[in-house]
Protein backbone atom coordinates (compact mmCIF):
# COMPACT_ATOMS: atom_id res chain seq x y z
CA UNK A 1 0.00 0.00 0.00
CA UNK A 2 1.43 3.51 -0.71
CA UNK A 3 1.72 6.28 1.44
CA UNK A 4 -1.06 8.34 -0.14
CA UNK A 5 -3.15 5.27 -1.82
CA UNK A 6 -3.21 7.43 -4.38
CA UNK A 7 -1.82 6.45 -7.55
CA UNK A 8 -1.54 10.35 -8.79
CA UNK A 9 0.53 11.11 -5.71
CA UNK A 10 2.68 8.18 -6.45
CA UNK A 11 3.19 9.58 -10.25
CA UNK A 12 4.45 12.80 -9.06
CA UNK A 13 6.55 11.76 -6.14
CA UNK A 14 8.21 9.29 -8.88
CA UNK A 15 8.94 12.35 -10.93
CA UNK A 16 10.30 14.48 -8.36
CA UNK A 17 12.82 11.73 -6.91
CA UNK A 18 13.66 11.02 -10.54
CA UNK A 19 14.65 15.23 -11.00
CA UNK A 20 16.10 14.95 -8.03
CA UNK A 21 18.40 12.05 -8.56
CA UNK A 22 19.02 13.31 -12.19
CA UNK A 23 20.15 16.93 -10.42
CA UNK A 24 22.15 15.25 -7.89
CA UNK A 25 24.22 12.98 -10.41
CA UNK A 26 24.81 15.93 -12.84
CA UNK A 27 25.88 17.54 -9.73
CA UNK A 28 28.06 15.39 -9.08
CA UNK A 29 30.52 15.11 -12.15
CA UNK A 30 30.08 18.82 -12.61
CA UNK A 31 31.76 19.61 -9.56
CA UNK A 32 34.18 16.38 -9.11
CA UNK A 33 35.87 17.96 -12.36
CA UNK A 34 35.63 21.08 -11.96
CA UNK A 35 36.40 21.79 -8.44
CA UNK A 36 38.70 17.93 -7.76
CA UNK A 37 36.89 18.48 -3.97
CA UNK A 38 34.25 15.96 -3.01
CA UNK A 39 31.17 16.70 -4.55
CA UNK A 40 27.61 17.04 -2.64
CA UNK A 41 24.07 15.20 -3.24
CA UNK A 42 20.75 16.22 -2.51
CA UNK A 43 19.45 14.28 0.90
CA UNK A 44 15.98 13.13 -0.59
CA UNK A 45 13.29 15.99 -0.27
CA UNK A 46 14.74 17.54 2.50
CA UNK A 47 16.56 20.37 0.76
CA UNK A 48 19.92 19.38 2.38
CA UNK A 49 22.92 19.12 0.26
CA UNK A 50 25.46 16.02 1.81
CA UNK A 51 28.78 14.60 1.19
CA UNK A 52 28.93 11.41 -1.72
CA UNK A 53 30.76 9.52 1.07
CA UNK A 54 30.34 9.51 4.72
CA UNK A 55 32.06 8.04 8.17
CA UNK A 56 30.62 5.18 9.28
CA UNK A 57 30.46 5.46 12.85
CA UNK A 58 31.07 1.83 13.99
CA UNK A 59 34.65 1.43 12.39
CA UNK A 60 35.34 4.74 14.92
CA UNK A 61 34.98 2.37 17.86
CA UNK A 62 38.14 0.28 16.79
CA UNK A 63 40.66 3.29 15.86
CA UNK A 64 43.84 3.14 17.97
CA UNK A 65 42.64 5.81 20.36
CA UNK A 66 40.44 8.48 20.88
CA UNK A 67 43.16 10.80 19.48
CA UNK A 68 43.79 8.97 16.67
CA UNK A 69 39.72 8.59 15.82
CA UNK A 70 39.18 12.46 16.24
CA UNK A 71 42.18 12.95 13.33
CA UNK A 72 40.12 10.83 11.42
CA UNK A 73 37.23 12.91 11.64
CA UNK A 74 38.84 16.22 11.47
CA UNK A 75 40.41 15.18 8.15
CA UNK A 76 37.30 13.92 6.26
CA UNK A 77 35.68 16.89 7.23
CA UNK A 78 38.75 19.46 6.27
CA UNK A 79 38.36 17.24 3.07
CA UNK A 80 34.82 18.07 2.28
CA UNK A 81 33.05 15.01 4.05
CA UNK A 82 29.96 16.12 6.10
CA UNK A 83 28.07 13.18 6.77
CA UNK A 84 28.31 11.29 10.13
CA UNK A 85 26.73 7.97 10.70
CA UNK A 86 26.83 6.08 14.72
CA UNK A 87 24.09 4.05 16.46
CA UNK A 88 23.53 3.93 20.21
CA UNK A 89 25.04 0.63 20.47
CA UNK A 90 28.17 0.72 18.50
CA UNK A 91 31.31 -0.45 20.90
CA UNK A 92 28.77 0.33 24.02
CA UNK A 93 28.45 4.54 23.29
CA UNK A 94 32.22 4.53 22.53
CA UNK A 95 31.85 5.40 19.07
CA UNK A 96 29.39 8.39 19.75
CA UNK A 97 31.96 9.59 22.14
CA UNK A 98 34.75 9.57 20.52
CA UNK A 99 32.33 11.30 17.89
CA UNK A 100 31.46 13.86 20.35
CA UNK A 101 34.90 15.07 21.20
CA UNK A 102 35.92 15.38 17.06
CA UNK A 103 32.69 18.04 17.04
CA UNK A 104 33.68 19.88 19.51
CA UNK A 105 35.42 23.77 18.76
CA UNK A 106 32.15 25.05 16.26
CA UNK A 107 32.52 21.02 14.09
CA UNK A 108 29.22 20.28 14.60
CA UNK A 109 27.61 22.90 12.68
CA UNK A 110 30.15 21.74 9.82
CA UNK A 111 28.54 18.39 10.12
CA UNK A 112 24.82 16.40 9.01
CA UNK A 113 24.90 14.27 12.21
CA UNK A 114 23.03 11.03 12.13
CA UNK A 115 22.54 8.41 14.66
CA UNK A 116 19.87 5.32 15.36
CA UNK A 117 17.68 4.09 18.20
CA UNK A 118 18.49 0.67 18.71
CA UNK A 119 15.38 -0.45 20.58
CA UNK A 120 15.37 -4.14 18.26
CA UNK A 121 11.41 -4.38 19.02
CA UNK A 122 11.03 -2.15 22.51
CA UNK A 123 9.06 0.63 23.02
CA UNK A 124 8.98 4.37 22.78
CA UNK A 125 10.49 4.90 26.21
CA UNK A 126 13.76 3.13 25.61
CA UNK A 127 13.89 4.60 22.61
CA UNK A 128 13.36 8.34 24.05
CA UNK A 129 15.83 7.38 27.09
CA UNK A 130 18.51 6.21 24.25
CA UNK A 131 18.03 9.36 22.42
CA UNK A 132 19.62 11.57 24.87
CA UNK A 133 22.51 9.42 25.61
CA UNK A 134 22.88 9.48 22.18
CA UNK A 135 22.91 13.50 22.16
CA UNK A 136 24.74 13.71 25.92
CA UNK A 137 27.32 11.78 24.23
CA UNK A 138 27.87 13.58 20.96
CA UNK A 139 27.97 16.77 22.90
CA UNK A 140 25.15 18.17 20.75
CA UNK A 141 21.10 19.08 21.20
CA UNK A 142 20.00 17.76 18.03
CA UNK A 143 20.47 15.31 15.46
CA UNK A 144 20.31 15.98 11.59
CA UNK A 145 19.28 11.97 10.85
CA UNK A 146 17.90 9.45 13.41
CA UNK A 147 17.13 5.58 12.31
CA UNK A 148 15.80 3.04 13.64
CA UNK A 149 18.72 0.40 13.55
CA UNK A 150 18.76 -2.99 11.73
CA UNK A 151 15.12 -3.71 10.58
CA UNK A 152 16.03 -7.00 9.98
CA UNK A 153 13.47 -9.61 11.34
CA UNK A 154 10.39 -10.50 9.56
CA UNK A 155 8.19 -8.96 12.98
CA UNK A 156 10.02 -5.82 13.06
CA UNK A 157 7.85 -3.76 10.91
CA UNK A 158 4.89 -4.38 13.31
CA UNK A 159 6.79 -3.87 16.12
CA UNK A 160 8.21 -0.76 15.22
CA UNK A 161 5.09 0.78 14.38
CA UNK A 162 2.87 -0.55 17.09
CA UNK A 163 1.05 1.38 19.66
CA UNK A 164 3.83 2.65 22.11
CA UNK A 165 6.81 1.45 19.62
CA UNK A 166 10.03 3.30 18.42
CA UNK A 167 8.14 5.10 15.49
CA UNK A 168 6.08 7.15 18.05
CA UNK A 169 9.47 8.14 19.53
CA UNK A 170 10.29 9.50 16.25
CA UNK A 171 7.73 11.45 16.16
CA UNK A 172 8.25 12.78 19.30
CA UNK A 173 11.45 13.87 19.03
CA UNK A 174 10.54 15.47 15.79
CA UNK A 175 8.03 17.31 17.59
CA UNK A 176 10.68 18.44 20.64
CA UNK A 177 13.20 19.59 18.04
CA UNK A 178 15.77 17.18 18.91
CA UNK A 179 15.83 15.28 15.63
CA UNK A 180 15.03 17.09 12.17
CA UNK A 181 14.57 13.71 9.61
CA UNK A 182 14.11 10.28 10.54
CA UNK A 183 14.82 7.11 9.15
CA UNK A 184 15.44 3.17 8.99
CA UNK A 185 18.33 0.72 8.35
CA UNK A 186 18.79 -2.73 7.78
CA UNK A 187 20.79 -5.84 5.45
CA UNK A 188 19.01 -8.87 6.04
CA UNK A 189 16.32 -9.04 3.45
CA UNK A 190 14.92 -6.54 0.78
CA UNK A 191 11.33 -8.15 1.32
CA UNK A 192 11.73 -6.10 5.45
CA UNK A 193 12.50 -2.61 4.42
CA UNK A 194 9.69 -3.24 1.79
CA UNK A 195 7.29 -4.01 4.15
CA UNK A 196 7.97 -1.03 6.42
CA UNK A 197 7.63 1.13 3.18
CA UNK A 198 4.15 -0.18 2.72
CA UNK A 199 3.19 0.98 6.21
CA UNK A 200 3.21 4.80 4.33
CA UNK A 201 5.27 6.33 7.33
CA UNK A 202 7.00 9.49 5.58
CA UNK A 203 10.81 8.57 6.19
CA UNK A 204 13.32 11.02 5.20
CA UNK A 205 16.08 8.20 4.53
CA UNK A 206 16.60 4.96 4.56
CA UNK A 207 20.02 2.79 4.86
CA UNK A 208 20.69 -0.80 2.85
CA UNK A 209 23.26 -2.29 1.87
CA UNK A 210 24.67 -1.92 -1.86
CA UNK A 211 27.19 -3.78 -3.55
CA UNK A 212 27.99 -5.57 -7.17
CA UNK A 213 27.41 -8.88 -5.13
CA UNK A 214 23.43 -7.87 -3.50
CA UNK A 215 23.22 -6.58 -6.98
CA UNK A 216 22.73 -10.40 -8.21
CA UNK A 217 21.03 -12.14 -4.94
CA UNK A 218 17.77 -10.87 -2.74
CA UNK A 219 19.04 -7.51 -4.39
CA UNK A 220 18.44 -4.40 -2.21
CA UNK A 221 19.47 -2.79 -5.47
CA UNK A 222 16.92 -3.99 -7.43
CA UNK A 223 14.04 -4.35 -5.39
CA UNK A 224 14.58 -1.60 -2.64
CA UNK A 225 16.54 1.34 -3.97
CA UNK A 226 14.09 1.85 -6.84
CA UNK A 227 11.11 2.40 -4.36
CA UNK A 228 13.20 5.17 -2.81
CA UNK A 229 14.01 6.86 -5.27
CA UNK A 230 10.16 7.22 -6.39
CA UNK A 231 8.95 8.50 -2.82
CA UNK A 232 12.00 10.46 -2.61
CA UNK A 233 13.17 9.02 0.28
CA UNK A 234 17.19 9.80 0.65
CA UNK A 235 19.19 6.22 -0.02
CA UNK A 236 22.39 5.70 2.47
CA UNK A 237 24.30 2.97 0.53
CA UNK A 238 26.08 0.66 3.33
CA UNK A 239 28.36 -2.57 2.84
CA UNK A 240 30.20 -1.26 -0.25
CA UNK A 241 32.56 -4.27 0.93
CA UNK A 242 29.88 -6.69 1.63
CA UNK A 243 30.30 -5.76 5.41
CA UNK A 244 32.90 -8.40 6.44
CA UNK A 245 34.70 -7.38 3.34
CA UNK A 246 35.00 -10.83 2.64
CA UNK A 247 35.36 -9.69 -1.53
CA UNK A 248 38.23 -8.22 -0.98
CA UNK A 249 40.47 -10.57 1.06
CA UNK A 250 39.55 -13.16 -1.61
CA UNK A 251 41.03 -10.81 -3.87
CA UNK A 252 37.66 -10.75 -6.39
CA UNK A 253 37.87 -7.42 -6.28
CA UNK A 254 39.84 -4.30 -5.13
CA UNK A 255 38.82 -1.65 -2.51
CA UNK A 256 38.48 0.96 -5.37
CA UNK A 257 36.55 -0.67 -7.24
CA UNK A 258 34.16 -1.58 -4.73
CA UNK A 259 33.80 1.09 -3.37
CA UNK A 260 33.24 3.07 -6.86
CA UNK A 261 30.54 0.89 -7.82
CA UNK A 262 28.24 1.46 -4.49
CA UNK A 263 29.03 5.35 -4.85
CA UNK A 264 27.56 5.43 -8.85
CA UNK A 265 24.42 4.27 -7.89
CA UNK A 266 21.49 6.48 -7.30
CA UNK A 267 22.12 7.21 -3.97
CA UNK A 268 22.55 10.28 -1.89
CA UNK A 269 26.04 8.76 0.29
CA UNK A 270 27.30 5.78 1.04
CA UNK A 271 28.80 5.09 4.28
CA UNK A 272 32.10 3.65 4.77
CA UNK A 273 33.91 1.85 7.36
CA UNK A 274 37.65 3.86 8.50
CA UNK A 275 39.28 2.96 11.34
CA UNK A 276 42.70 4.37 10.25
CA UNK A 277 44.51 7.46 8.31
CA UNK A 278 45.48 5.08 5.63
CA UNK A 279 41.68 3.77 5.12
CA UNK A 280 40.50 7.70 4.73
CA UNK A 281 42.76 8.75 2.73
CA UNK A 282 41.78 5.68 0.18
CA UNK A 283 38.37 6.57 0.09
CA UNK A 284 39.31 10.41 -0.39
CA UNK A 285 41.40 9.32 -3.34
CA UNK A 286 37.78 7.89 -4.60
CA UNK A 287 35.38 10.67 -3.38
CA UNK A 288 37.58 13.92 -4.44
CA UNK A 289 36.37 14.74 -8.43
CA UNK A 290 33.98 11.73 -8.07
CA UNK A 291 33.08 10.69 -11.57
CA UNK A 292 30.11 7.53 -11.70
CA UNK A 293 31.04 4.90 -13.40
CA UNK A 294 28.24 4.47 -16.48
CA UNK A 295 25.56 1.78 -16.78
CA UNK A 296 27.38 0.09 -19.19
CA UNK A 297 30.05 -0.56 -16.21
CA UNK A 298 27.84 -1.65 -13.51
CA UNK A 299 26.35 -3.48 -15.24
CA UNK A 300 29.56 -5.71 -16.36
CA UNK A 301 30.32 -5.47 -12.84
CA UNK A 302 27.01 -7.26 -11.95
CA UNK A 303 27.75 -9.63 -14.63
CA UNK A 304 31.03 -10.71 -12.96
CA UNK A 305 29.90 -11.30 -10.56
CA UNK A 306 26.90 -13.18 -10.62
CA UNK A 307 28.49 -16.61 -10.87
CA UNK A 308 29.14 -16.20 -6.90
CA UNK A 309 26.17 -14.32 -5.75
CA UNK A 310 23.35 -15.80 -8.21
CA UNK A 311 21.96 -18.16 -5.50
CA UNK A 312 24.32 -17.53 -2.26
CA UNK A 313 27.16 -19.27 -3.92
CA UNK A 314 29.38 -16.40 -2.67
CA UNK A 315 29.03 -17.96 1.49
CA UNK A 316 30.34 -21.22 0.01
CA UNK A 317 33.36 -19.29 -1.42
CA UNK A 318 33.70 -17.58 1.79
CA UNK A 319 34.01 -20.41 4.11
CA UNK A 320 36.50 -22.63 2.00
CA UNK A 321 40.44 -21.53 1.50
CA UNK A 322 39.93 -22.45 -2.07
CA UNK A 323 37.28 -21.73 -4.61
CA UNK A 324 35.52 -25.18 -5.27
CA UNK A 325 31.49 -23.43 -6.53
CA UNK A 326 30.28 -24.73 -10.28
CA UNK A 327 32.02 -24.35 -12.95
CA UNK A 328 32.66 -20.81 -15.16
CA UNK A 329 34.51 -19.16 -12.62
CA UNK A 330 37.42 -19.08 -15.90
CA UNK A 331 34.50 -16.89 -17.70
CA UNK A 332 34.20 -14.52 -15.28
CA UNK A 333 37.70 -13.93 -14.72
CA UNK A 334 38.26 -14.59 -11.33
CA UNK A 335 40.27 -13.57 -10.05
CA UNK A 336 39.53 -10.10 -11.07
CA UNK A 337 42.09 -7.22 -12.25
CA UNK A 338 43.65 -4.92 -9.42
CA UNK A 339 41.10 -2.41 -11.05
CA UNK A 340 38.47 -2.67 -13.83
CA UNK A 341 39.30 0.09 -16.15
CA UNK A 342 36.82 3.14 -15.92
């Protein structure tokens, strides 16, 4: 069911995400070559302008120190980055703190701030009560973006949105002022962040993963990211490495390419994992004068690989030392180039 039940509606909130998206990408290549500084995308409907790449909060938690995880953030942002992902949760508050203390000295108006409630099914109280550790924490009285973390059992929908659940604690921040756009995340199943679409809550944003892998297998790509894009709902592209980063170890595929692939899809940033100097300064290398790579690209990168992620195939590859799936892997030319030519 959509939001409005009205098929007009859905017509022109399909156009406007399509002008938007169109806007955005143009946006991007026109300033990635003019300017070589990391180009900006319009955050859904909201009217907010945010980084192509962002800091993925979690990774924060397992920098060296808290010195050495502030540097991190002070240099994306001196760089152009300006999007900030944590959760509640992440390394028990650690990450938000160390967060926190990188925002301090006038940062956090620099920065579109996002957090998530990680209430997994409870109600609007825990929710409310992990809201302001979340802001105590960050040293801040407001967030930009707050989700509700890891949709990713077949109930969670109907908990979420029950009487007393975490979506009336979205509201109700919204309503204090402590949160300006609200959203969801999850990377289980493209089949759960469909069904909370079809409860017609107006999200600002919603976070899945996206990679040339979940492009081939219960595709968030394919079945999710097109949905967004019509309601105009802002699309944080996660997992660029398949989480574990499992595809790279194995050597199918390098960081860069990865990484470009997840960024070139109709999304407005993609979050990304950095835990050291050397990990930023490889994703700068890909975000500064960001150019997408074309259809005709992705979609030999989906082609590639397919063999492994058609049907799962790709957890059989990543439990055994040596690749023993069907045959074709030849075809496909595992294992892939350092780089696929742009």
């Amino acid at each position: 069911m959509m939001m409005s039940g009205d098929r007009r509606r859905f017509i022109q909130q399909f156009a406007a995400g399509a002008a938007l998206l169109a806007a955005g990408q143009a946006l991007t290549a026109q300033r990635g070559q003019a300017q070589g500084t990391i180009p900006r995308r319009p955050f859904g409907k909201t009217g907010v302008q945010v980084s192509i790449i962002g800091i993925g909060g979690y990774h924060l938690g397992s920098a060296k120190s808290d010195v050495e995880a502030v540097r991190i953030i002070h240099a994306a942002m001196d760089a152009g980055v300006n999007f900030l992902d944590n959760a509640w949760e992440y390394h028990d508050g650690l990450s938000e703190e160390r967060m926190g203390k990188a925002l301090r000295g006038g940062r956090r108006q620099q920065a579109f701030l996002m957090s998530k409630v990680c209430t997994h099914g409870r109600d609007r109280k825990v929710a409310m009560g992990q809201l302001e550790d979340s802001l105590r924490r960050l040293g801040t009285d407001y967030l930009d973006l707050w989700q509700v973390h890891e949709v990713i059992y077949d109930n969670d929908p109907d908990l979420h949105f029950a009487p007393g659940g975490v979506i009336e604690a979205l509201e109700q921040a919204k309503k204090q002022g402590k949160v300006r756009y609200v959203g969801f995340t999850g990377h289980k199943d493209p089949a759960i962040h469909l069904k909370m679409l079809e409860k017609g809550y107006p999200f600002d944003a919603c976070q899945l993963p996206l990679n040339c892998f979940d492009a081939s297998f219960r595709s968030f790509e394919q079945q999710v990211l097109p949905r967004l894009n019509a309601l105009g709902i802002a699309a944080i592209g996660m997992k660029s490495f398949g989480g574990s980063g499992e595809m790279l170890k194995k050597g199918l595929l390098s960081p860069v390419d990865a990484l470009r692939y997840t960024m070139s899809l109709p999304v407005a940033t993609t979050v990304s994992g950095i835990e050291s100097p050397v990990i930023l300064e490889q994703n700068l290398r890909v975000a500064r004068g960001f150019v997408p790579f074309d259809q005709k690209k992705l979609a030999a990168m989906r082609s590639k690989y397919a063999t492994l992620a058609a049907d799962g195939r790709f957890e059989l590859y990543k439990t055994s030392k040596k690749y023993d799936g069907p045959p074709g892997r030849e075809q496909h030319g595992f294992p892939p180039d350092k780089e696929l030519a742009s």
